[in-house]
C-alpha atoms as a PDB file:
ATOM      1  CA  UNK A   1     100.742   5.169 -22.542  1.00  0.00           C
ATOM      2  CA  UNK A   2     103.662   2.731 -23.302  1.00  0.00           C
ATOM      3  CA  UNK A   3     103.203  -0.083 -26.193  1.00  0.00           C
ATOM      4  CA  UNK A   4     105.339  -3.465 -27.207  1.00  0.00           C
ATOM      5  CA  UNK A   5     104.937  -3.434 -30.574  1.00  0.00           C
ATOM      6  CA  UNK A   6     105.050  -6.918 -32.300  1.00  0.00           C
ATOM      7  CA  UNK A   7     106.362  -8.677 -35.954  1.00  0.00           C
ATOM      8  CA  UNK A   8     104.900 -11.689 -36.017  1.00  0.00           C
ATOM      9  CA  UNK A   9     107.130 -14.531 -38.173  1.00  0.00           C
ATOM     10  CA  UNK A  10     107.347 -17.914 -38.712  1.00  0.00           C
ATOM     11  CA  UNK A  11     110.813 -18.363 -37.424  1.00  0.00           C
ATOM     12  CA  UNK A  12     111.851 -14.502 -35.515  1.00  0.00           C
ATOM     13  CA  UNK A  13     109.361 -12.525 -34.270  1.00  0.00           C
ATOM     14  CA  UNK A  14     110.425  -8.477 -33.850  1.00  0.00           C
ATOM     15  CA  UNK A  15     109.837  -6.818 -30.595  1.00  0.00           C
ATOM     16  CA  UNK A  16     109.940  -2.593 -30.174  1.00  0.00           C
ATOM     17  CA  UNK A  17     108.788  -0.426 -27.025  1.00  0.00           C
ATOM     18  CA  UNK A  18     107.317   2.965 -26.894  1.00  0.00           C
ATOM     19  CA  UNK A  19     104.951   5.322 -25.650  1.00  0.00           C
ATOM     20  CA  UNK A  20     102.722   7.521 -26.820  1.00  0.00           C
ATOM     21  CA  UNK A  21     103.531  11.216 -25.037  1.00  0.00           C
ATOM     22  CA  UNK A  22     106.867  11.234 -27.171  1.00  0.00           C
ATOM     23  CA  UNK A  23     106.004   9.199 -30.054  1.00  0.00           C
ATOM     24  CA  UNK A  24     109.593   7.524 -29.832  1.00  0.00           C
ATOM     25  CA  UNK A  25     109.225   3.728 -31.189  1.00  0.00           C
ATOM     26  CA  UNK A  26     112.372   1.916 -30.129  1.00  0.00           C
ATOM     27  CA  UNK A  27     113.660  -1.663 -31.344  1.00  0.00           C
ATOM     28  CA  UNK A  28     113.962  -3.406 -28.373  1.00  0.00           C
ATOM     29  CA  UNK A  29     114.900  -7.497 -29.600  1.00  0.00           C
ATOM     30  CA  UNK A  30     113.954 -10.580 -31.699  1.00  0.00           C
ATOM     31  CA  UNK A  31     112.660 -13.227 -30.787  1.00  0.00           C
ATOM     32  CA  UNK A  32     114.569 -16.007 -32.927  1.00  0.00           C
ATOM     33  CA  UNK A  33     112.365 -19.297 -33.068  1.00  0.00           C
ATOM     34  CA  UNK A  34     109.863 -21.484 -34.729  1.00  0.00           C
ATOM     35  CA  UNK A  35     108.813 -23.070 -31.325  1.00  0.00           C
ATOM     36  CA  UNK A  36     105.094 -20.950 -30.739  1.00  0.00           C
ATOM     37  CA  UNK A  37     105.749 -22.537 -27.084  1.00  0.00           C
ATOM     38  CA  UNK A  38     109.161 -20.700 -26.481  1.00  0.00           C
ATOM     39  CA  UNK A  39     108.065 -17.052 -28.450  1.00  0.00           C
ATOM     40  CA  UNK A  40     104.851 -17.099 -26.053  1.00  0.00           C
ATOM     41  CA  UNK A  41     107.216 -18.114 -23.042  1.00  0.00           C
ATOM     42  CA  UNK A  42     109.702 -14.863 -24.438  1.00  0.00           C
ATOM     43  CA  UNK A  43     106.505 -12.651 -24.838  1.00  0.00           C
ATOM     44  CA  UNK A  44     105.603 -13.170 -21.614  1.00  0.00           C
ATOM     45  CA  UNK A  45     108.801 -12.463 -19.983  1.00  0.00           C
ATOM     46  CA  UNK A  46     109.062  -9.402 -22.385  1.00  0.00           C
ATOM     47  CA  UNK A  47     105.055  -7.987 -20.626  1.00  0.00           C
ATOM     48  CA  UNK A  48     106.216  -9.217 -16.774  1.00  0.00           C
ATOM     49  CA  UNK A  49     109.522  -7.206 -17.493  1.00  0.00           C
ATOM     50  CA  UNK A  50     108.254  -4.103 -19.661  1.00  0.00           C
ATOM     51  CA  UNK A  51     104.625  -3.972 -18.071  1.00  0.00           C
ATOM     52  CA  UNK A  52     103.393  -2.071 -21.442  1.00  0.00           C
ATOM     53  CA  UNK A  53      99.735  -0.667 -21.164  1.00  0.00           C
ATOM     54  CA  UNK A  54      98.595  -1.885 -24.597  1.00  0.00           C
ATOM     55  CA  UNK A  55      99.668  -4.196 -27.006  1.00  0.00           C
ATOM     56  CA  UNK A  56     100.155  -3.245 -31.032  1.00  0.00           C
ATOM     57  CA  UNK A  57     100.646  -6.284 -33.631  1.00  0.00           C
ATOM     58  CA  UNK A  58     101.425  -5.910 -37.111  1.00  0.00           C
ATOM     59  CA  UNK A  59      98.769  -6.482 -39.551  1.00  0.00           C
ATOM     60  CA  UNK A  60     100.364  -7.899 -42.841  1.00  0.00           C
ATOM     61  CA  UNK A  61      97.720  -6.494 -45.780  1.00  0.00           C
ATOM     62  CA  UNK A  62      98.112  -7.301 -49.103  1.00  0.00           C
ATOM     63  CA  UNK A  63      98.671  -4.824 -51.147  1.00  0.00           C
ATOM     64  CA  UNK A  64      95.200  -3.664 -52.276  1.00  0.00           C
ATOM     65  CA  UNK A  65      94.514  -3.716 -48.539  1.00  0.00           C
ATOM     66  CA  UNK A  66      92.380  -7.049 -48.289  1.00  0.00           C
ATOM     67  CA  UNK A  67      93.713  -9.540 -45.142  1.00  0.00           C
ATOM     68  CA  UNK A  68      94.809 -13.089 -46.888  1.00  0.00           C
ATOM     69  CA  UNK A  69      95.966 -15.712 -44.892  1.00  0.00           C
ATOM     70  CA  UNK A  70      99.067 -14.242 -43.046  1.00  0.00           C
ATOM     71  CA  UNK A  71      96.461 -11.768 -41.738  1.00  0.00           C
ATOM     72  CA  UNK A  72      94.208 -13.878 -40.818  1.00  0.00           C
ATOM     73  CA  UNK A  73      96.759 -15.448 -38.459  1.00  0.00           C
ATOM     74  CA  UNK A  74      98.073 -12.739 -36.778  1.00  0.00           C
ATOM     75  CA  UNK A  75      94.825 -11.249 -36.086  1.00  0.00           C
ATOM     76  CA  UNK A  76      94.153 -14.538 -34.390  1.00  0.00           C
ATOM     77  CA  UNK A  77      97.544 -14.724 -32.323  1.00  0.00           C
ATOM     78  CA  UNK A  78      96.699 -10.592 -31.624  1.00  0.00           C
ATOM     79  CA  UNK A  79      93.144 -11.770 -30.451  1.00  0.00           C
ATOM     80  CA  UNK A  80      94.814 -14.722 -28.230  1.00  0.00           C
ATOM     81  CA  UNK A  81      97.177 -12.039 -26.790  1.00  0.00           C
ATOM     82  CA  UNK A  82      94.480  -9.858 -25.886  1.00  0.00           C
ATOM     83  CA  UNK A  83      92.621 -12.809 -23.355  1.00  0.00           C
ATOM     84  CA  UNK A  84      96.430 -13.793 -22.478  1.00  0.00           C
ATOM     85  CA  UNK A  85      97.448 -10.432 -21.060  1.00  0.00           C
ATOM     86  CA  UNK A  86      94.194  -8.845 -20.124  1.00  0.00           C
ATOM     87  CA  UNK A  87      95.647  -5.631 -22.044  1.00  0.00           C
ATOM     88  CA  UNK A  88      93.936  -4.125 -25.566  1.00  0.00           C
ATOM     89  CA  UNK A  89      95.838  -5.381 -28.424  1.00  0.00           C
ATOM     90  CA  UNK A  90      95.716  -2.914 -31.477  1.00  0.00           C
ATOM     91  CA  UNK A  91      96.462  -4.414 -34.737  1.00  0.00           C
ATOM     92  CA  UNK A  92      98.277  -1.622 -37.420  1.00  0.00           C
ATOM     93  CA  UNK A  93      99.168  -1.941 -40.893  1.00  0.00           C
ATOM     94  CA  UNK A  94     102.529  -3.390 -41.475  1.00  0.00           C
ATOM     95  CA  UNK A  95     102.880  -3.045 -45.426  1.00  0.00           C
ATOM     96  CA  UNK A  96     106.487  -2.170 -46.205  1.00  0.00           C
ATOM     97  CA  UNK A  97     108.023  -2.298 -43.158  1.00  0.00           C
ATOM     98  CA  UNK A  98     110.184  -4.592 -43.435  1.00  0.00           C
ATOM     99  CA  UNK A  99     111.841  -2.216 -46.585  1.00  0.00           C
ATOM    100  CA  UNK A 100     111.710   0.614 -44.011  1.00  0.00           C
ATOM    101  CA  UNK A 101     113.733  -1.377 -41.867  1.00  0.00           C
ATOM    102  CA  UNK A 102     115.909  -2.989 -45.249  1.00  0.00           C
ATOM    103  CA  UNK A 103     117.402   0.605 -45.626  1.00  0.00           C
ATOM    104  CA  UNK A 104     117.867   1.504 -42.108  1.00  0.00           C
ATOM    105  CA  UNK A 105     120.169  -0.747 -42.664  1.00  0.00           C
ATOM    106  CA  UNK A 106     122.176  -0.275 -45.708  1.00  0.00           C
ATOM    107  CA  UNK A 107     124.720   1.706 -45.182  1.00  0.00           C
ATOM    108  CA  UNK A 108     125.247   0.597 -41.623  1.00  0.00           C
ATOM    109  CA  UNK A 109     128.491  -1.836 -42.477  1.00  0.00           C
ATOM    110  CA  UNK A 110     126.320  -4.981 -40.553  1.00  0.00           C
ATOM    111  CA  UNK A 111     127.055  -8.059 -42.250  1.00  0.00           C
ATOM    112  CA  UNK A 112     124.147 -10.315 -43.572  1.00  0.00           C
ATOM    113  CA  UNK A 113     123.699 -12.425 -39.862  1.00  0.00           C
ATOM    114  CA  UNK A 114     124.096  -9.270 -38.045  1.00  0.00           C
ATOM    115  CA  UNK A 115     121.224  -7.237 -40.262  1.00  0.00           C
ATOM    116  CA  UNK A 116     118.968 -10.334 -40.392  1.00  0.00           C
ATOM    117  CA  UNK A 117     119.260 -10.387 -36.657  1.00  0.00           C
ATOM    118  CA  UNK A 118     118.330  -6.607 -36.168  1.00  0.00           C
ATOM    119  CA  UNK A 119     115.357  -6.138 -38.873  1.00  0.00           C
ATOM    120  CA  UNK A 120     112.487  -7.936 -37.291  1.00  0.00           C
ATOM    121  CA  UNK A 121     113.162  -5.514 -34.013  1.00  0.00           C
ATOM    122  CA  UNK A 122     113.485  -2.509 -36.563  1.00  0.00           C
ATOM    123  CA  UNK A 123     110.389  -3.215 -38.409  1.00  0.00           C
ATOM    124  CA  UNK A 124     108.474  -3.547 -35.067  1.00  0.00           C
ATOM    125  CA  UNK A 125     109.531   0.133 -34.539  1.00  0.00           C
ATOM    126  CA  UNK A 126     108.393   1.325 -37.501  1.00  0.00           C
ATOM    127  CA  UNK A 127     104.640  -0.933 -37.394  1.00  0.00           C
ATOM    128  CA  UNK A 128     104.867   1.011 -34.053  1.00  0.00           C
ATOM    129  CA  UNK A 129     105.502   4.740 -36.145  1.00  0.00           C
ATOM    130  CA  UNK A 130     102.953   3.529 -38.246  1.00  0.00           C
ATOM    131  CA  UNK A 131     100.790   2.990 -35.151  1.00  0.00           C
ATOM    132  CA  UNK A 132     101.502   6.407 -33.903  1.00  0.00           C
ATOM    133  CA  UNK A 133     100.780   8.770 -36.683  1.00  0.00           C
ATOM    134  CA  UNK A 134      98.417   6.993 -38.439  1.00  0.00           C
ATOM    135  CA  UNK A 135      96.165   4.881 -35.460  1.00  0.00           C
ATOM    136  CA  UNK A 136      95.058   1.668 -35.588  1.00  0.00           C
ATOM    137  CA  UNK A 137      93.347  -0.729 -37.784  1.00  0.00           C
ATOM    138  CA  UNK A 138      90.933  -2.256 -35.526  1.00  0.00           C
ATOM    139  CA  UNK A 139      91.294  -3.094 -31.574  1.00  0.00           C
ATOM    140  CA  UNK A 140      90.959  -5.635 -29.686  1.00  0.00           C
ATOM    141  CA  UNK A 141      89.593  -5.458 -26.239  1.00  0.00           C
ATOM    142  CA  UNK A 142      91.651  -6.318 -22.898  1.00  0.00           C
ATOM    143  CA  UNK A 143      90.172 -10.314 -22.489  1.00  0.00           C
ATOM    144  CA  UNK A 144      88.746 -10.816 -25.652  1.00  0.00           C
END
């Protein structure tokens, strides 16, 4: 089954693509604005282009595991994807991912611009990882 795994932000939103036979998350782009109109408008070119079965989001917990408000809101943009797309949208914990993706990084030479452009995609990759060895934290049914 092939996923788009998706970072939610305010202002870039990190896309990632893989499938579940190999396990193999890949950082596919980001999204770079604060216009909700133009990230839905990118999303849905990125589902007409990629066709993915299902649909992962990143859930960002706090650290004792509760959802606060950042939750809250991407389990209601993951809910609005799932009635957009007609596709289950699975929501997976996305706690220190953007670290993971922080020291992916590091020694890579990339200046500032060029890492801040790659880590939302990178952290999408590893929510996906996350996704794949550990399942999701709740789903959310095709039309919902």
């Amino acid at each position: 089954m092939r996923y788009l795994c998706i970072d939610l932000g305010e202002k870039r939103t990190g896309l990632a693509l893989g499938d579940d036979a190999t396990g193999i998350a890949s950082p596919w782009f980001t999204i770079d604005t604060r216009s909700p109109d133009e990230r839905l408008r990118q999303l849905d070119q990125a589902v007409e282009d990629e066709a993915p079965d299902e649909l992962v989001v990143g859930l960002p917990l706090l650290g004792n595991g509760s959802e606060g408000p950042n939750a809250r809101k991407c389990r209601a943009f993951a809910e609005s994807l799932a009635a957009r797309y007609q596709r289950t949208v699975h929501l997976a914990d996305e706690r220190l991912t953007s670290e993971v993706a922080d020291g992916q990084m590091s020694l890579t030479g990339l200046t500032h611009e060029q890492k801040k452009a790659r880590r939302d995609a990178l952290a999408a990759a590893a929510i996906l990882s996350i996704f794949f060895e550990q399942g999701p934290i709740d789903s959310l049914p095709a039309g919902r």
